[in-house]
Protein backbone atom coordinates (compact mmCIF):
# COMPACT_ATOMS: atom_id res chain seq x y z
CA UNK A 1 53.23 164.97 -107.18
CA UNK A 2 56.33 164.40 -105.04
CA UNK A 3 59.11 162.29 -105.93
CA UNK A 4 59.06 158.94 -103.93
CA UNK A 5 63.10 158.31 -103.27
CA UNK A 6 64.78 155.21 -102.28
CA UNK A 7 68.52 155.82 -101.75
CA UNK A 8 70.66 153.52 -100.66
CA UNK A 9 74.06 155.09 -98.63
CA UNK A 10 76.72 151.87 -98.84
CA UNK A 11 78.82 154.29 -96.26
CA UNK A 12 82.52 152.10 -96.13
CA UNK A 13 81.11 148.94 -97.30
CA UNK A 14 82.41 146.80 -99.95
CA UNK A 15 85.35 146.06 -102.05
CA UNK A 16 85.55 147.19 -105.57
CA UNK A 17 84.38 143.86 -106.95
CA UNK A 18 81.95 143.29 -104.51
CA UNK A 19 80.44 146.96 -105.10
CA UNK A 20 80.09 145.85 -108.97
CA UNK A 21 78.86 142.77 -108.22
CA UNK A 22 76.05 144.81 -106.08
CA UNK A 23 75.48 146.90 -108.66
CA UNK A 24 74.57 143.82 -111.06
CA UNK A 25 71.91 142.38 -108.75
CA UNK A 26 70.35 145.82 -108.69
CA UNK A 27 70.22 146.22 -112.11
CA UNK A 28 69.01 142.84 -112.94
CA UNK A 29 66.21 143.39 -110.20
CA UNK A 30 64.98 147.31 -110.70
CA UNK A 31 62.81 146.45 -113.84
CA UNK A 32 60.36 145.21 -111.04
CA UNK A 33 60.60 149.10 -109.36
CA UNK A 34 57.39 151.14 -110.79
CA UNK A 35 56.79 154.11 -108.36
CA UNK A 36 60.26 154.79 -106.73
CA UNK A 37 63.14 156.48 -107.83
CA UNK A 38 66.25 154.38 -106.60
CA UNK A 39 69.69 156.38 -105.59
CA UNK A 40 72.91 154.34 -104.79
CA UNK A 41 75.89 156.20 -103.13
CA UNK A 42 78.82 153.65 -103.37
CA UNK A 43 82.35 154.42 -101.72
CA UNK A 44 84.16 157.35 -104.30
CA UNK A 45 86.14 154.40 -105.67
CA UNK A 46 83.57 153.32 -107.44
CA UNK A 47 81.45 156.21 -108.61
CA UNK A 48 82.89 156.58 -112.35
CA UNK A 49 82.49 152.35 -112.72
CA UNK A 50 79.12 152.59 -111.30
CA UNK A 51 78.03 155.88 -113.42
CA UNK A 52 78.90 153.95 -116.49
CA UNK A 53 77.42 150.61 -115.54
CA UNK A 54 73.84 152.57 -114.43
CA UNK A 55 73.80 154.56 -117.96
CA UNK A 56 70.50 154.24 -118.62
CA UNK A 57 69.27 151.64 -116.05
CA UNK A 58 66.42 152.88 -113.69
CA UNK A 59 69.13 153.48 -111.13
CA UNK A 60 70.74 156.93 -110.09
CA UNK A 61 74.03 158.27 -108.58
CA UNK A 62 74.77 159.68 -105.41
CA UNK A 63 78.27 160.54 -103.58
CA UNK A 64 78.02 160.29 -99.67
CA UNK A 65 79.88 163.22 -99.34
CA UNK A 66 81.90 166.00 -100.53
CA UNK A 67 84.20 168.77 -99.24
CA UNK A 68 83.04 172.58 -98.44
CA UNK A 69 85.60 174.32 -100.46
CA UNK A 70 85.69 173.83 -104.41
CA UNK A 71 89.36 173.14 -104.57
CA UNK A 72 92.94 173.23 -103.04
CA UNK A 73 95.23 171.77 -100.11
CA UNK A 74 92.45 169.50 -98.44
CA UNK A 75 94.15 166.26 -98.34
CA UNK A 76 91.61 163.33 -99.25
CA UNK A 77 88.90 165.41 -99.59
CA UNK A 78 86.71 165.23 -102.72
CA UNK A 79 84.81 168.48 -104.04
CA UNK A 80 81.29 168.81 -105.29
CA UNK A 81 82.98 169.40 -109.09
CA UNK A 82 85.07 165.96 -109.70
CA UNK A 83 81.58 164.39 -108.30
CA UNK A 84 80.20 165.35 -110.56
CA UNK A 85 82.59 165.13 -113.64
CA UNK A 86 82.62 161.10 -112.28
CA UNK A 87 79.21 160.87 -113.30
CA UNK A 88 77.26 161.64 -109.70
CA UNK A 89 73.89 163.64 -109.97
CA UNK A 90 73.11 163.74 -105.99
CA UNK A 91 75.26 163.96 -102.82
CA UNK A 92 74.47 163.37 -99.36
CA UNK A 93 75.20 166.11 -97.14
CA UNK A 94 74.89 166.68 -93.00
CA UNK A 95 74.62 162.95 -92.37
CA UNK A 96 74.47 161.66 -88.78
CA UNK A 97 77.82 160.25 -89.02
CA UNK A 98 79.73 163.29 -90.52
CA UNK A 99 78.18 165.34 -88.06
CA UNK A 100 79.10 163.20 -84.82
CA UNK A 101 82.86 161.87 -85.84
CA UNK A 102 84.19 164.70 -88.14
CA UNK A 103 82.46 167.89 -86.33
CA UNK A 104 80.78 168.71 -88.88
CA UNK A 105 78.39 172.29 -88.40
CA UNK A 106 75.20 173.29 -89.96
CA UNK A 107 77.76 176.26 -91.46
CA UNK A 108 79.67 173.73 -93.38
CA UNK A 109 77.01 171.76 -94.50
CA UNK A 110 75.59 175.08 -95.94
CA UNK A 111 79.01 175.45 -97.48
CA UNK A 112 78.60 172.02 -98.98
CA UNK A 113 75.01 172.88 -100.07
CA UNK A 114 76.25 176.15 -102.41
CA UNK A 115 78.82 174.11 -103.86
CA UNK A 116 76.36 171.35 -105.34
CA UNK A 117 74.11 172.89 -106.36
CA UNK A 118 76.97 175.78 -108.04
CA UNK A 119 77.99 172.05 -109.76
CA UNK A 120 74.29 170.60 -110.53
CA UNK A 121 74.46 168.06 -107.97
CA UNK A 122 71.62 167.61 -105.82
CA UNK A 123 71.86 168.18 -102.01
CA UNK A 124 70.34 165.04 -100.00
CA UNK A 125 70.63 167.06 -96.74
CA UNK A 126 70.57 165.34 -93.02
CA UNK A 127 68.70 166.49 -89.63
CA UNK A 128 67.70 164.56 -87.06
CA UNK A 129 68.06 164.45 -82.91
CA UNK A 130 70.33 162.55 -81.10
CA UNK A 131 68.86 159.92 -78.02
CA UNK A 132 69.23 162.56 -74.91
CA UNK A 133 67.63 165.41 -77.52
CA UNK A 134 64.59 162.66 -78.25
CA UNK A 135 63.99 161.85 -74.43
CA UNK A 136 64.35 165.67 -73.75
CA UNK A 137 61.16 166.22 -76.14
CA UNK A 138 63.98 168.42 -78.09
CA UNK A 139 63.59 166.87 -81.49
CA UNK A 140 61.56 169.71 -82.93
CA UNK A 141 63.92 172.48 -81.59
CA UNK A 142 67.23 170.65 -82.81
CA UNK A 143 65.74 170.08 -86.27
CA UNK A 144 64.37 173.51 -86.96
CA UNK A 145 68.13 174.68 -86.06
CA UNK A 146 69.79 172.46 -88.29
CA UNK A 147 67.57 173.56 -91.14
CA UNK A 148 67.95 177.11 -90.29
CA UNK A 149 71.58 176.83 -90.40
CA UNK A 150 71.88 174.67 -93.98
CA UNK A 151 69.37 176.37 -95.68
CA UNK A 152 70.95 179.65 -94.58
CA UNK A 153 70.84 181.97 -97.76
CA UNK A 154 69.41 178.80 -100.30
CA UNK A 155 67.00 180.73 -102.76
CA UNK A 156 63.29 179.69 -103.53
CA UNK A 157 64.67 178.12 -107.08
CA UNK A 158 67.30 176.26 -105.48
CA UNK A 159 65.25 174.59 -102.57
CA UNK A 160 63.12 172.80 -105.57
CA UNK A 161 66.57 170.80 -106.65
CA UNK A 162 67.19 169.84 -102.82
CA UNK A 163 65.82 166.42 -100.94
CA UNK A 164 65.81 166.40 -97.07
CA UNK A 165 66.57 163.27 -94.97
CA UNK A 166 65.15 163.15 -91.85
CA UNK A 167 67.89 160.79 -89.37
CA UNK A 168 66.51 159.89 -85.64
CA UNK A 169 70.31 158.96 -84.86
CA UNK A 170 68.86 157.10 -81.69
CA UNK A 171 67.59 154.95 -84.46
CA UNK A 172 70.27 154.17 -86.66
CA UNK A 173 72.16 150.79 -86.00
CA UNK A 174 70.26 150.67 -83.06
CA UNK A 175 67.62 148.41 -84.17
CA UNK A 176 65.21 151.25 -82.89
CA UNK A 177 63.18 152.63 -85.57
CA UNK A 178 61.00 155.62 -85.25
CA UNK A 179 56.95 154.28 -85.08
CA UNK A 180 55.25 155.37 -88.01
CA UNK A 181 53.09 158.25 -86.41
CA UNK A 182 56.69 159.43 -85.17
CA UNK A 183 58.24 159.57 -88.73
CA UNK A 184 55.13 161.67 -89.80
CA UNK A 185 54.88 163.72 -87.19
CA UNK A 186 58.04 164.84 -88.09
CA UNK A 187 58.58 164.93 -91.54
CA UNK A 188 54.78 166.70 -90.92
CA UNK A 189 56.84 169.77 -88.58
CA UNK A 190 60.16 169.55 -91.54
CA UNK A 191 57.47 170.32 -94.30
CA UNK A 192 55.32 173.18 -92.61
CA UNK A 193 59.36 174.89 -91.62
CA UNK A 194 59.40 174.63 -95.01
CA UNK A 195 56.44 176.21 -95.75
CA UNK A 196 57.02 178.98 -93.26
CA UNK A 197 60.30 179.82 -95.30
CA UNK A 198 59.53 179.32 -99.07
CA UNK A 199 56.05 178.73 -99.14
CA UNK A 200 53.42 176.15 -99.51
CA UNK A 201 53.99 175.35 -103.31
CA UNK A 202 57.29 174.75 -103.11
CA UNK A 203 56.87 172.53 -99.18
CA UNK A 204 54.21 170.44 -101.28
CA UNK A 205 56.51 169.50 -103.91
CA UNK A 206 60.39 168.84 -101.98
CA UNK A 207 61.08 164.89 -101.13
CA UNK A 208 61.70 164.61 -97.29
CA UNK A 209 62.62 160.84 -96.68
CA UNK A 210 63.07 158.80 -93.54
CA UNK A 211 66.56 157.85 -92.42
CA UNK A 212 66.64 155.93 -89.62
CA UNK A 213 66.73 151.68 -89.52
CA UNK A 214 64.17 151.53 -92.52
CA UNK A 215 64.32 148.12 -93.96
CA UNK A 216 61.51 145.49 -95.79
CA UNK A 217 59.67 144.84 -92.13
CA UNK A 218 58.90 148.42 -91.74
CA UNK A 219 59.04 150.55 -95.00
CA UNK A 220 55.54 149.82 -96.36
CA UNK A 221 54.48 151.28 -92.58
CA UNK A 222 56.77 154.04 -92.76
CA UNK A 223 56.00 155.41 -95.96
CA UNK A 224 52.34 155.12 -95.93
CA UNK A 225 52.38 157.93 -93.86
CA UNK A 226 51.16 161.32 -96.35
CA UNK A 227 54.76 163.07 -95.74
CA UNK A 228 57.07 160.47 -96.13
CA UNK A 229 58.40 160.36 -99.46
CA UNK A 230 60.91 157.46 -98.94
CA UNK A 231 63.97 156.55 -97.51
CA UNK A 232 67.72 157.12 -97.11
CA UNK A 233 68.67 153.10 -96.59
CA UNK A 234 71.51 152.27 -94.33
CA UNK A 235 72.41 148.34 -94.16
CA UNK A 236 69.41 147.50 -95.90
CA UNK A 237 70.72 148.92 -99.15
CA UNK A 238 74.16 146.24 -99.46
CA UNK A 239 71.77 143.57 -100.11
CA UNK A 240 69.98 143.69 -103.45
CA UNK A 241 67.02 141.86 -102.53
CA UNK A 242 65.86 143.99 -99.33
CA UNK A 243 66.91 147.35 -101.18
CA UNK A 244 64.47 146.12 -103.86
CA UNK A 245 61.92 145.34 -101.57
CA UNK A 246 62.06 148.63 -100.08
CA UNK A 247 61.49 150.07 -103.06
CA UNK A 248 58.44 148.36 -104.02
CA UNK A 249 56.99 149.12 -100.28
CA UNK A 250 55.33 152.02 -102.05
């Protein structure tokens, strides 16, 4: 039985006391959450606040990023290690955003990758097409490569403590949303590359989620589908109510 994940990426959004305040309402509401596991990645400022407050709470930690080298002369970069020592047990990796404004490569996201999972953090890692690569009918090709190129040289054992994202960035803050016999038939084509490369044990049981403009109007759609597992939750996740609804969509 796969996980069904609802994580909620905050990106730069709220202050320190409104982050807290956030993390409250969630708390207060997740009692009501029976078949999802809920992920929050807050800004790094508050990761060791929000690991405390979460201690034991059906709520889980995520950092939306962290740097492809494990140490050293990277100036406001964070590493995979003091993630973790702050109390994180996932990380998003590859996102849409780091790819497009801060060049990121499927090379350093593979970096990134090794590094978590060297630190017992788990990889949320991000693929997805961009509008011209959707219109082109090149979604299939682009996110093949970009799994190629993280997964380069990730063993069999360490593919079972990694979640995928799926991210149709023509879809995000767009008000576009993939239709839901889009979402599968993708998530469908990540989990049989997945197959192909580790096998179909191991493609049955990893967590691929949607990324892409999933909020309360759509999710119960989205993840009926048989290989959606759940969503990565953009603006939908800074408001407790709608991140809770989300959740329940299942």
């Amino acid at each position: 039985m796969r996980t069904q994940i609802v994580a909620g990426n905050w990106k730069m959004n709220n202050t320190y006391s409104e982050g807290i305040d956030l993390i409250n309402q969630l708390i207060e509401k997740s009692d009501s959450i029976k078949d999802a596991q809920l992920i929050i990645a807050p800004p790094y400022i508050l990761t060791s606040e929000a690991a405390k407050i979460i201690k034991n709470k059906n709520i889980d930690l995520a950092g939306q990023n962290c740097s492809n080298h494990p140490d050293g002369a990277y100036t406001g970069e964070i590493s995979a290690s003091m993630l973790k020592y702050a109390g994180a047990n996932y990380v998003i990796l590859g996102h849409s955003e780091r790819r497009a404004y801060y060049h990121e490569t499927d090379q350093i996201i593979n970096e990134k990758i090794k590094l978590s999972l060297e630190n017992e953090l788990m990889p949320i890692i991000c693929c997805g097409e961009v509008l011209n690569e959707r219109e082109e009918n090149k979604q299939f090709e682009i996110v093949a490569k970009q799994i190629n190129g993280m997964l380069k040289e990730i063993s069999p054992e360490d593919i079972k403590n990694i979640i995928i994202a799926y991210e149709p960035v023509w879809a995000i803050g767009t008000g576009k949303t993939a239709t839901p016999d889009q979402a599968q038939e993708i998530h469908l084509f990540i989990r049989e590359k997945i197959k192909n490369i580790y096998g179909t044990e191991i493609a049955n049981n990893i967590s691929i989620l949607y990324g892409g403009s999933c909020k309360p109007s759509n999710a119960k759609e989205l993840f009926a589908n048989p290989d959606v597992d759940g969503g990565l939750i953009g603006g939908a996740s800074l408001k407790a109510d709608d991140f809770i609804e989300i959740a329940n969509s299942f």
